[in-house]
C-alpha atoms as a PDB file:
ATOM      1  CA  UNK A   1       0.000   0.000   0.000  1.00  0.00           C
ATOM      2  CA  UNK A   2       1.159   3.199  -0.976  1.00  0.00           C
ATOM      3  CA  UNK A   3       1.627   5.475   2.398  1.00  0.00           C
ATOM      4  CA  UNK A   4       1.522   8.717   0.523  1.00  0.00           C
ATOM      5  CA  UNK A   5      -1.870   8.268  -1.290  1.00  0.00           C
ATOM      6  CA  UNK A   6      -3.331   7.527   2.265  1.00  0.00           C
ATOM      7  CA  UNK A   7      -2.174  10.858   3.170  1.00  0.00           C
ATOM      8  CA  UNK A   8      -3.762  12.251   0.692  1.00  0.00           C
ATOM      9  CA  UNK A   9      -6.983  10.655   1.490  1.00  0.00           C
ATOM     10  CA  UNK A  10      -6.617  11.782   5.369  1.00  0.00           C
ATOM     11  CA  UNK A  11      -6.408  15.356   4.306  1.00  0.00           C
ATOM     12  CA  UNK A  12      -9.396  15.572   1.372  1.00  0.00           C
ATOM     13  CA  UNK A  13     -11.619  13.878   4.543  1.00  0.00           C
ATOM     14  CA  UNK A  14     -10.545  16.445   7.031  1.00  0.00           C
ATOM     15  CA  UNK A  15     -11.348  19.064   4.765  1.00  0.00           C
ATOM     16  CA  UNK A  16     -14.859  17.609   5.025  1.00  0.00           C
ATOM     17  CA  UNK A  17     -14.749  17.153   8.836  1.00  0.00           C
ATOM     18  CA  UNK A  18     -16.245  20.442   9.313  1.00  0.00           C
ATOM     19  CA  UNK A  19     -19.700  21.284   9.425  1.00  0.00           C
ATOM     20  CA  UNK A  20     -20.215  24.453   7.448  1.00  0.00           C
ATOM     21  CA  UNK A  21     -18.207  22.443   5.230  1.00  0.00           C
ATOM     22  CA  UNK A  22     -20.611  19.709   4.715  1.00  0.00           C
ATOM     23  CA  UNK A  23     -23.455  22.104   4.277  1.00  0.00           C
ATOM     24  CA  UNK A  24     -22.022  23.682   1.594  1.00  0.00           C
ATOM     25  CA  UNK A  25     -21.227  20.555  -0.105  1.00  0.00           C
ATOM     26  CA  UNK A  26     -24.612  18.846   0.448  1.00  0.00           C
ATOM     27  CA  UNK A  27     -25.747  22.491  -0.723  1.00  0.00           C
ATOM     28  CA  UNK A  28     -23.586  22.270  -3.774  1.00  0.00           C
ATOM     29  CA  UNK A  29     -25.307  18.976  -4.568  1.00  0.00           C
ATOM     30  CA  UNK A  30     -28.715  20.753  -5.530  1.00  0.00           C
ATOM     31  CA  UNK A  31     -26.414  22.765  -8.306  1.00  0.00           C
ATOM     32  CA  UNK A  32     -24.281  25.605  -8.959  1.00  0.00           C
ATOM     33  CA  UNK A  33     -24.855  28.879  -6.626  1.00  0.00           C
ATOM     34  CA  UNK A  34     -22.914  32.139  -5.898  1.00  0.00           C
ATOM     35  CA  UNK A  35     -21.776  32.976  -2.823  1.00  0.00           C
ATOM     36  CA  UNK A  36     -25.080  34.393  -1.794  1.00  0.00           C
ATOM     37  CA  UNK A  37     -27.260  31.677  -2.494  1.00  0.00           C
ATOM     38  CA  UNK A  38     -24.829  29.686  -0.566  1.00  0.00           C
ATOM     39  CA  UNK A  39     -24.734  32.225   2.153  1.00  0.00           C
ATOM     40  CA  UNK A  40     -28.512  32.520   2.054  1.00  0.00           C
ATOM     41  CA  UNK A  41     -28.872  28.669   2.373  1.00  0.00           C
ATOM     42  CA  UNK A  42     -26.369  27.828   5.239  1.00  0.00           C
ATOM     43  CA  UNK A  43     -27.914  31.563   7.049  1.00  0.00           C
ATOM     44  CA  UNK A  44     -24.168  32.150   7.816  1.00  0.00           C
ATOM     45  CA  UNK A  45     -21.847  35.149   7.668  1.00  0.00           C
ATOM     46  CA  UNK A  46     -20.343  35.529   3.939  1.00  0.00           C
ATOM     47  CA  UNK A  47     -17.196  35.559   5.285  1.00  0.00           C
ATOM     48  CA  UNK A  48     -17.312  32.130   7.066  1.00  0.00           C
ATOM     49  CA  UNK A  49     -19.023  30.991   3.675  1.00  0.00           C
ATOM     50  CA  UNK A  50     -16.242  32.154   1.937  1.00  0.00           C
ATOM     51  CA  UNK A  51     -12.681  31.025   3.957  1.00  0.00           C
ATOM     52  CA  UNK A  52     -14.788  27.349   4.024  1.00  0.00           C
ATOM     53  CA  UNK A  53     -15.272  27.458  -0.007  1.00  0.00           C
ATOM     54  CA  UNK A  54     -11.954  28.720  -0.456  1.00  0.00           C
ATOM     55  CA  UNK A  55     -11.038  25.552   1.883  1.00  0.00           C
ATOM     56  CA  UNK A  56     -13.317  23.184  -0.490  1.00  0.00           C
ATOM     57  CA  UNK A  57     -11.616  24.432  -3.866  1.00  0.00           C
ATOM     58  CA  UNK A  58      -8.054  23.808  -2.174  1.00  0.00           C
ATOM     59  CA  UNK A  59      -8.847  20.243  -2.077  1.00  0.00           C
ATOM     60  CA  UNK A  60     -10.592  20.073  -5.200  1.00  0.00           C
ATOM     61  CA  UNK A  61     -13.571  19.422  -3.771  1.00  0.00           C
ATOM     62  CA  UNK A  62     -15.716  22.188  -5.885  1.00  0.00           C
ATOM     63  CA  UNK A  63     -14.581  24.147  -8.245  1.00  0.00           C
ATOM     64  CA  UNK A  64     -15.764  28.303  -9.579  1.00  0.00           C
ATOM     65  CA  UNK A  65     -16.908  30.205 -12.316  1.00  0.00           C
ATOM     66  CA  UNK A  66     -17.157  33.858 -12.905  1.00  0.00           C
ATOM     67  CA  UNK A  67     -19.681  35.345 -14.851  1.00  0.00           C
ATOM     68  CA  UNK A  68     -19.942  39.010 -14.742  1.00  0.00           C
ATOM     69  CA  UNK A  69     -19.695  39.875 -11.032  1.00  0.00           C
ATOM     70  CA  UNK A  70     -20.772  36.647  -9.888  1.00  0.00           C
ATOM     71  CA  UNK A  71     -18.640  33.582  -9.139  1.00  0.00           C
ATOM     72  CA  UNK A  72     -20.937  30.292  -9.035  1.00  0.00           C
ATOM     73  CA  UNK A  73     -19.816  27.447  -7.204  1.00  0.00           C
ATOM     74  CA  UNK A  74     -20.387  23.589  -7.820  1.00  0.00           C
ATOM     75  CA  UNK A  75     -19.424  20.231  -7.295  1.00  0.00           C
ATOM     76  CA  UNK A  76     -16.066  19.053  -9.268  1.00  0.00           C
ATOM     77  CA  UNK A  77     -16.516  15.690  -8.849  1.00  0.00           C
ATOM     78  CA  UNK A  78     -20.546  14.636  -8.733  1.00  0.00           C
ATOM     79  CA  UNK A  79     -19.877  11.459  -7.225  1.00  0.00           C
ATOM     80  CA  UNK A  80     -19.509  13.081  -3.581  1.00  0.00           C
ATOM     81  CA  UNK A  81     -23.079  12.817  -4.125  1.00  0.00           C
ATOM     82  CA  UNK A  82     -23.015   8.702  -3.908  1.00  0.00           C
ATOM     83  CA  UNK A  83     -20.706   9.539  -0.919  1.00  0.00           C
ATOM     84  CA  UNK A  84     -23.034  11.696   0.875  1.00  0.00           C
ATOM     85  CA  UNK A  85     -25.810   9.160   0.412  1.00  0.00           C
ATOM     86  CA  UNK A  86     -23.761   6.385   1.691  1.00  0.00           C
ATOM     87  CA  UNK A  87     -23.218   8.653   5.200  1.00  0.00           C
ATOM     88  CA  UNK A  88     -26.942   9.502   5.082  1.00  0.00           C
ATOM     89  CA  UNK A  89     -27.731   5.541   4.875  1.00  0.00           C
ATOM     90  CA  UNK A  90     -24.573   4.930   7.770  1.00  0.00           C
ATOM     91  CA  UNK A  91     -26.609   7.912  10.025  1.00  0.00           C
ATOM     92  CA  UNK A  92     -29.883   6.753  10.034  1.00  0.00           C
ATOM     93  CA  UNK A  93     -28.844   2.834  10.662  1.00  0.00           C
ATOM     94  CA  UNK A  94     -26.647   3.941  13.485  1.00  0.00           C
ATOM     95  CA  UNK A  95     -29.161   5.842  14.911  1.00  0.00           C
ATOM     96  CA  UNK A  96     -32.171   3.307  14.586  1.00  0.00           C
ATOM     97  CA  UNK A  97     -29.597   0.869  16.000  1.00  0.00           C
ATOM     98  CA  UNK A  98     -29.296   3.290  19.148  1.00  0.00           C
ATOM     99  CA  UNK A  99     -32.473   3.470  19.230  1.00  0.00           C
ATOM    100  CA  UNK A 100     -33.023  -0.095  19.484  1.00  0.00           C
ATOM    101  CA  UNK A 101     -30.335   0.085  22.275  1.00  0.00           C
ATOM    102  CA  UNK A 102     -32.373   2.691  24.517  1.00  0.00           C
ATOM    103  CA  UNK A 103     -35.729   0.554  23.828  1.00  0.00           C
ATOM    104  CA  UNK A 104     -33.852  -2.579  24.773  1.00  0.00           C
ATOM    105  CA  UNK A 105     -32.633  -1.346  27.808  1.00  0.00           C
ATOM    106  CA  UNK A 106     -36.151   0.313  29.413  1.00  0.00           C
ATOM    107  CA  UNK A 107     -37.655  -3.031  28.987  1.00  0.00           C
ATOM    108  CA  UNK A 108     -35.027  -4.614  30.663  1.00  0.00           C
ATOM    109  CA  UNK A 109     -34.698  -2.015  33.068  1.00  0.00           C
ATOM    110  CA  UNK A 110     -31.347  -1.392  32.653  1.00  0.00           C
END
């Protein structure tokens, strides 16, 4: 196994382990916005909006357009979308397995 392209790995996933981050990228996966929309979306202060896409583009994560004044912002790579489904799917089993877990243990009294 090649060390290197595991770092590389552990630093495009830490630039996803934040969650303004993940907003904007589970934003981004409804389509291209400016930095506005995205703003408008995540109800956040442009300038946290912006140092997090500038973050996102780094990795190569989403990419930018200008058009006139505007700069839109989208996906690079669509299959983060298959990605962010599979951690949807891992979330909601984990949590109807706590569940099970709390409802296991009030009828056992435990």
């Amino acid at each position: 196994m090649n060390k290197e392209f595991y770092k590389l790995k552990t630093s495009l996933i830490k630039s996803l382990a934040n969650p303004t981050r993940l907003m904007i990228v589970d934003c981004l996966r409804k389509g291209e916005k400016t930095v506005s929309g995205i703003v408008l979306a995540l109800r956040d202060e442009q300038s946290n909006v912006s140092k997090n896409l500038s973050i996102l583009k780094n990795h190569g994560i989403i990419k930018d357009r200008k058009s006139g004044l505007n700069v839109y912002y989208s996906l690079k790579c669509t299959c983060i979308n298959q990605f962010f489904s599979c951690l949807d799917v891992m979330i909601s089993e984990n949590l109807e397995y706590q569940q099970e877990l709390v409802n296991n243990s009030k009828k056992t009294g435990g």
